[in-house]
Protein backbone atom coordinates (compact mmCIF):
# COMPACT_ATOMS: atom_id res chain seq x y z
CA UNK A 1 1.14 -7.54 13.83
CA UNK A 2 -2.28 -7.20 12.86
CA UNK A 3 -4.66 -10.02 12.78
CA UNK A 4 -5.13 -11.78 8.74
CA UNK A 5 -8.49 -12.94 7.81
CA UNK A 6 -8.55 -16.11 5.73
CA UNK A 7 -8.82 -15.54 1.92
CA UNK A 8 -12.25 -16.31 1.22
CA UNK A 9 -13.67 -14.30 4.57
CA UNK A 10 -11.26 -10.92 2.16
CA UNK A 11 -13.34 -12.24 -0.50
CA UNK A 12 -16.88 -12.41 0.33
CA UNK A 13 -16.53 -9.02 2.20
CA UNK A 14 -15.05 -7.43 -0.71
CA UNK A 15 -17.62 -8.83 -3.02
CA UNK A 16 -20.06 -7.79 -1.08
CA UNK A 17 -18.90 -4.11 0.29
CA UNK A 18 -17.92 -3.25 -4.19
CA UNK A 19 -21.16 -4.92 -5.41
CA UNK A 20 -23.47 -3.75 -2.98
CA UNK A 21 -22.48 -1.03 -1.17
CA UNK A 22 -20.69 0.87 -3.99
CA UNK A 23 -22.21 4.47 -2.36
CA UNK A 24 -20.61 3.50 1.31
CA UNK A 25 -17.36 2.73 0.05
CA UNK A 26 -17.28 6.44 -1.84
CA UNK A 27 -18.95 7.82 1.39
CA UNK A 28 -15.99 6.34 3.09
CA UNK A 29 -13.37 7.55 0.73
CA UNK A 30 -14.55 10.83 0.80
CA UNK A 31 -14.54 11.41 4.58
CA UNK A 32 -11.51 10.27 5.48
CA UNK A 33 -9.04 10.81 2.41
CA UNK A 34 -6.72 13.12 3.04
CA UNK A 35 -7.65 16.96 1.62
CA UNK A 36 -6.89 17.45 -2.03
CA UNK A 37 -8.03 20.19 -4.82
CA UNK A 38 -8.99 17.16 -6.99
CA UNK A 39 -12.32 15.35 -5.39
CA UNK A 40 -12.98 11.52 -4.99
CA UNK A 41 -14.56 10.42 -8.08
CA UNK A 42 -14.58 6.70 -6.97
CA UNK A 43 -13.81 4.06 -3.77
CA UNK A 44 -13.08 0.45 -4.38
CA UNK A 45 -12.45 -1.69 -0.61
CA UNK A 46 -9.52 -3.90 -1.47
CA UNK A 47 -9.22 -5.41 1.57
CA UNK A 48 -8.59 -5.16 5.35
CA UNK A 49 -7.25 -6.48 8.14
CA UNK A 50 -7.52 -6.83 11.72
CA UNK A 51 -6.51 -2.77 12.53
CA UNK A 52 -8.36 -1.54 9.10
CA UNK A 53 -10.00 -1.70 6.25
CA UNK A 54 -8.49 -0.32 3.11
CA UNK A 55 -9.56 1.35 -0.57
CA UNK A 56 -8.09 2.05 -3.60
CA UNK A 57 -9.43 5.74 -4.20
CA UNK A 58 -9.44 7.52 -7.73
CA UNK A 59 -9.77 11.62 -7.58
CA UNK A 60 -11.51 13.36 -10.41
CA UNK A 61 -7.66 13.92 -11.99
CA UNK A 62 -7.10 10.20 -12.78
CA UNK A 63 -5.07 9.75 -9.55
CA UNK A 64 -5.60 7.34 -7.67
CA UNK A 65 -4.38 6.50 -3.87
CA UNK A 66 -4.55 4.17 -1.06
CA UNK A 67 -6.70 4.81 1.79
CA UNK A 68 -6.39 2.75 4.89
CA UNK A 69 -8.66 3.50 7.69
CA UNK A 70 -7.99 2.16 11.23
CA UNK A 71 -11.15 0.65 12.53
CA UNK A 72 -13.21 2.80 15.18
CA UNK A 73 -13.42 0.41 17.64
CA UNK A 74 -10.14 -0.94 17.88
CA UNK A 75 -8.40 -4.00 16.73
CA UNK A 76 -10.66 -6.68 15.84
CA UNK A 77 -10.23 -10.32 15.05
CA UNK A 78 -13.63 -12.41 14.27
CA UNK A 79 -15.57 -12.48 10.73
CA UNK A 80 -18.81 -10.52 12.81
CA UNK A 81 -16.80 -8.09 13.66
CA UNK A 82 -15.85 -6.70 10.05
CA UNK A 83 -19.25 -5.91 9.33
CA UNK A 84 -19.93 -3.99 12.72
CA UNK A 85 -16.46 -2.10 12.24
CA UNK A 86 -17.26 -1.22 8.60
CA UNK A 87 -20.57 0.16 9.79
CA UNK A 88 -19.10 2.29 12.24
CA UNK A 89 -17.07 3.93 9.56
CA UNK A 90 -20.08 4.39 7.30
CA UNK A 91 -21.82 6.11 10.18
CA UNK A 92 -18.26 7.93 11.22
CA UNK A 93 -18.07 8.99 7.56
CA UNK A 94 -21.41 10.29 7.42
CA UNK A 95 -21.13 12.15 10.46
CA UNK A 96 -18.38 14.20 9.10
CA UNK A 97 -19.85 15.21 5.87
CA UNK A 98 -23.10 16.00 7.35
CA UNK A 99 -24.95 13.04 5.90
CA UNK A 100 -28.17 11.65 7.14
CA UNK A 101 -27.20 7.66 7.86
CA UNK A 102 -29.51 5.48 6.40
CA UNK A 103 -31.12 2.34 8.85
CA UNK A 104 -28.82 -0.73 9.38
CA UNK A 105 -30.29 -4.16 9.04
């Protein structure tokens, strides 16, 4: 059973990932959404545990789908490592579509 983070830790990470990192969370859904004739048009995070995180991804056809990505480095169970995890996908995801990364704080 995976790890559960406490409600406000879902929160704040969610607030921040879909107010300020609107771009990763598309860069995300993009690279790892399964192939479709109808592109990702937008990526939402909606939350995550302690084996992934997890979207809510609408295609250009109205569709939308659930996207649940296991986390690179394995399992995780402490608040610090969410952010390093969801970094790892942003870099994962921009290694597959050929995108240069940008710097991490």
């Amino acid at each position: 059973m995976p790890h559960t983070f406490d409600a406000d830790v879902v929160a704040a990470v969610l607030r921040h990932m879909n107010g300020d990192h609107t771009d990763d969370n598309l860069l995300i859904g993009r690279a790892f959404a399964p192939a479709s004739d109808s592109p990702i048009a937008d990526a939402v995070m909606t939350g995550f545990d302690g084996d992934a995180g997890v979207w809510r991804i609408t295609r250009a056809d109205g569709t939308d789908e659930e996207l649940r990505v296991s986390w690179p480095g394995g399992a995780i169970a402490e608040r610090p490592a969410v952010r390093r995890e969801i970094v790892a996908l942003y870099d994962a995801a921009c290694e597959r579509l050929g995108v240069e990364p940008r710097p991490h704080a």
